[in-house]
C-alpha atoms as a PDB file:
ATOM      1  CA  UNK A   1      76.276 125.193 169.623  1.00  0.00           C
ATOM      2  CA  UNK A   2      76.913 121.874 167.643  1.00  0.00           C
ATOM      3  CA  UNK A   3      80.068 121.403 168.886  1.00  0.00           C
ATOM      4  CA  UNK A   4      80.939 118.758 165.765  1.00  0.00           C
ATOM      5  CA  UNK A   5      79.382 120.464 163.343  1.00  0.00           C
ATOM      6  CA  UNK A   6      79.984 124.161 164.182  1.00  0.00           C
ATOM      7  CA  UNK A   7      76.278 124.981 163.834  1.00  0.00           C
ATOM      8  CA  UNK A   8      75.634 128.370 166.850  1.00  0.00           C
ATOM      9  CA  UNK A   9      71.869 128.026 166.830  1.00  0.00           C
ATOM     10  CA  UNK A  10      69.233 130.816 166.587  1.00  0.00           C
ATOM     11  CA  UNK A  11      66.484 129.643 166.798  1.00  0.00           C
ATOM     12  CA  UNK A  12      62.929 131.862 165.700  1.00  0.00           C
ATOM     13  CA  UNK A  13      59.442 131.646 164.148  1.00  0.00           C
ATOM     14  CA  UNK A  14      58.753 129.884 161.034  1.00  0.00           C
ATOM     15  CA  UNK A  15      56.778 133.575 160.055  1.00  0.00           C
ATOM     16  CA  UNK A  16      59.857 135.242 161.124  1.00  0.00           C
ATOM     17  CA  UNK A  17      61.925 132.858 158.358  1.00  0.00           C
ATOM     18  CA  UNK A  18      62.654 134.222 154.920  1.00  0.00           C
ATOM     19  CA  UNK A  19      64.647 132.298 152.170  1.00  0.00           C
ATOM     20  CA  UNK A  20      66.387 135.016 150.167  1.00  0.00           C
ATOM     21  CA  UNK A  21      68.017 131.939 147.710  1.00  0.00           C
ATOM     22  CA  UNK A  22      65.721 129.944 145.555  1.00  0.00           C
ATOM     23  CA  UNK A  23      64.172 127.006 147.189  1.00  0.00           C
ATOM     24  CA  UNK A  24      65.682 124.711 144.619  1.00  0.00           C
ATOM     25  CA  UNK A  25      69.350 125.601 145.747  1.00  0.00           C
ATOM     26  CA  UNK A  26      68.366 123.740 148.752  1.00  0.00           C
ATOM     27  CA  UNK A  27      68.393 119.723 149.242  1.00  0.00           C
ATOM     28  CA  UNK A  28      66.600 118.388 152.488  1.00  0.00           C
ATOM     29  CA  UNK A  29      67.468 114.770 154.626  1.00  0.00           C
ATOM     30  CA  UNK A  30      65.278 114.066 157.230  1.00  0.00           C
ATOM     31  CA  UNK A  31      65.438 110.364 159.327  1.00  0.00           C
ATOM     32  CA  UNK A  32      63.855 108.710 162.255  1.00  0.00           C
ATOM     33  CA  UNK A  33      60.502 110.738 163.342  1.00  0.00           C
ATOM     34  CA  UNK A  34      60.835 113.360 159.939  1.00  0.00           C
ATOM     35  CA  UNK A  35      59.955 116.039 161.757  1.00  0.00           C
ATOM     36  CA  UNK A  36      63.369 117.631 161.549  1.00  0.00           C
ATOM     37  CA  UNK A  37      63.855 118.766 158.379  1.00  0.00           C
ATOM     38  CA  UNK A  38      67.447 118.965 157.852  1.00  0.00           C
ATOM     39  CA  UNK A  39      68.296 122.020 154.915  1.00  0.00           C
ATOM     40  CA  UNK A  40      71.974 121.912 152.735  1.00  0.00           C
ATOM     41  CA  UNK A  41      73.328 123.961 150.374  1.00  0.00           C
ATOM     42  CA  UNK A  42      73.052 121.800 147.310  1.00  0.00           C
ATOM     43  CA  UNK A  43      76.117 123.599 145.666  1.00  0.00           C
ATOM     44  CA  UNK A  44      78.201 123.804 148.420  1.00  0.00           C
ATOM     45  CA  UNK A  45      76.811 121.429 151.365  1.00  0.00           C
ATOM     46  CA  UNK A  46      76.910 124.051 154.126  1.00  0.00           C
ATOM     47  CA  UNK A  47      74.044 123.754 156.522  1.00  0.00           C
ATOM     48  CA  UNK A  48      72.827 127.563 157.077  1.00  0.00           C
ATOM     49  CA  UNK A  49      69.278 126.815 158.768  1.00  0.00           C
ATOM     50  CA  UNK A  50      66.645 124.212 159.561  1.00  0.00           C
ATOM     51  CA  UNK A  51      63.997 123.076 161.140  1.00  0.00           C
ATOM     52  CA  UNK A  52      64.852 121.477 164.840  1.00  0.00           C
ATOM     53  CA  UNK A  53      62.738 118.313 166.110  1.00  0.00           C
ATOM     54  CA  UNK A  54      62.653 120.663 169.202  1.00  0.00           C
ATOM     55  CA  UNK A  55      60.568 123.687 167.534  1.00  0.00           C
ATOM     56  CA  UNK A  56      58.777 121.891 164.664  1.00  0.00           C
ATOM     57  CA  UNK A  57      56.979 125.565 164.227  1.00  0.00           C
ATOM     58  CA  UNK A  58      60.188 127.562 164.103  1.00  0.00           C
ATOM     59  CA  UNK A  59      63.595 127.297 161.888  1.00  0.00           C
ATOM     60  CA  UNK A  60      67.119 126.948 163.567  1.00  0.00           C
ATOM     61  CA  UNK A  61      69.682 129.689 161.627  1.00  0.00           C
ATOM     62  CA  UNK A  62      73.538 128.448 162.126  1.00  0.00           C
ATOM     63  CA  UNK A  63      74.625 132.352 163.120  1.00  0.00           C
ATOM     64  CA  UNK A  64      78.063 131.311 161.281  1.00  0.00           C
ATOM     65  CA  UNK A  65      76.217 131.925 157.809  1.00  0.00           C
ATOM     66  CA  UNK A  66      74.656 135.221 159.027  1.00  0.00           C
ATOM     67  CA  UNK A  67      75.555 138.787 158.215  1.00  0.00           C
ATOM     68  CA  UNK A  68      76.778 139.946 161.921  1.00  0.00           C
ATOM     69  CA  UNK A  69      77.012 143.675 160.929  1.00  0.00           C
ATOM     70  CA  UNK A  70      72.839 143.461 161.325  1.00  0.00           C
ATOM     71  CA  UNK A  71      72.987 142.936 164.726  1.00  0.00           C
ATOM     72  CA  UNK A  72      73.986 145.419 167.711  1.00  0.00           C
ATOM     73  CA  UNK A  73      74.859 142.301 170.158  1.00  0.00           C
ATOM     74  CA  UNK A  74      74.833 138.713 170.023  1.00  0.00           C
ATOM     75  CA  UNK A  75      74.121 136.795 173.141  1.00  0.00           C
ATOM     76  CA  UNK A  76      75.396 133.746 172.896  1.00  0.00           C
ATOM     77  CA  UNK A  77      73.450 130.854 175.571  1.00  0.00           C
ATOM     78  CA  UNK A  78      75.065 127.783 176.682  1.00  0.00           C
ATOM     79  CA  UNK A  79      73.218 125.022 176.163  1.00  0.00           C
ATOM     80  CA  UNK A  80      74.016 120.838 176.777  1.00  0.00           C
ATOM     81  CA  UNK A  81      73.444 119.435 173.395  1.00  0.00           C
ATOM     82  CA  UNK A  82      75.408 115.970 174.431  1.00  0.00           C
ATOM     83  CA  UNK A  83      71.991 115.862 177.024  1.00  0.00           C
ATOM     84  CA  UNK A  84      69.791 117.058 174.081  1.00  0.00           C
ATOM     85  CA  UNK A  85      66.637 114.754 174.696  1.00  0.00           C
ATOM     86  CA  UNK A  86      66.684 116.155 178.484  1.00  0.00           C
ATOM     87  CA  UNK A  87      66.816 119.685 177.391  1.00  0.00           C
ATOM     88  CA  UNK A  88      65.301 120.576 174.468  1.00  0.00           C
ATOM     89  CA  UNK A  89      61.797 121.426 176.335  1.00  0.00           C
ATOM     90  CA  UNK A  90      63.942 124.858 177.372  1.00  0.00           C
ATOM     91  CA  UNK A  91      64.181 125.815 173.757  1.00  0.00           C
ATOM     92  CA  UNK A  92      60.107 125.234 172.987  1.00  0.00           C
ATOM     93  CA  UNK A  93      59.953 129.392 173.811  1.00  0.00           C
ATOM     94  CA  UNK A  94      61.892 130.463 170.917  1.00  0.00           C
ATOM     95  CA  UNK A  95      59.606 129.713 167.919  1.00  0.00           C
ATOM     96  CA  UNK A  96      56.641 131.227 169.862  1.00  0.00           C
ATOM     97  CA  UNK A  97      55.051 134.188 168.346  1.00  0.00           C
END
């Protein structure tokens, strides 16, 4: 979790990614390498998904913004974000097919 932002990460394939809103609700920032691709609400600013610089091939939904009642259990992993550059080869698995 994005402990400033509030952002509980889950993390899955690009193929397994559907946008039920239309794409021009959505406004984009990216910065540095671009390969993050950074997704807001352009009515209301909340950031509900994205793509992470750590899985360029899969989309990062904030589980906040998510319909729980579709889900029988929620796991929810630690993981050091202040140490992100050291750790975010562990996430590489959860975009993969």
């Amino acid at each position: 979790m994005c402990e400033k932002l509030g952002f509980i990460h889950v993390i899955v394939p690009r193929s397994r990614f559907r946008l039920l809103t239309d794409p021009a609700a959505i406004t984009t920032y990216e910065f540095n390498t671009k390969i993050a691709k950074h997704t807001f609400c352009s009515v209301c600013g909340v950031k509900s998904f994205y793509t992470p610089r750590s899985n360029p091939d899969g989309v990062s939904l904030n589980l906040r913004c998510m319909d729980k009642s579709q889900f029988d259990e929620i796991t929810i992993e630690p993981f050091d974000g202040q140490s992100w550059e050291e750790n975010a080869g562990a996430l590489r698995h959860l975009s993969e097919e």
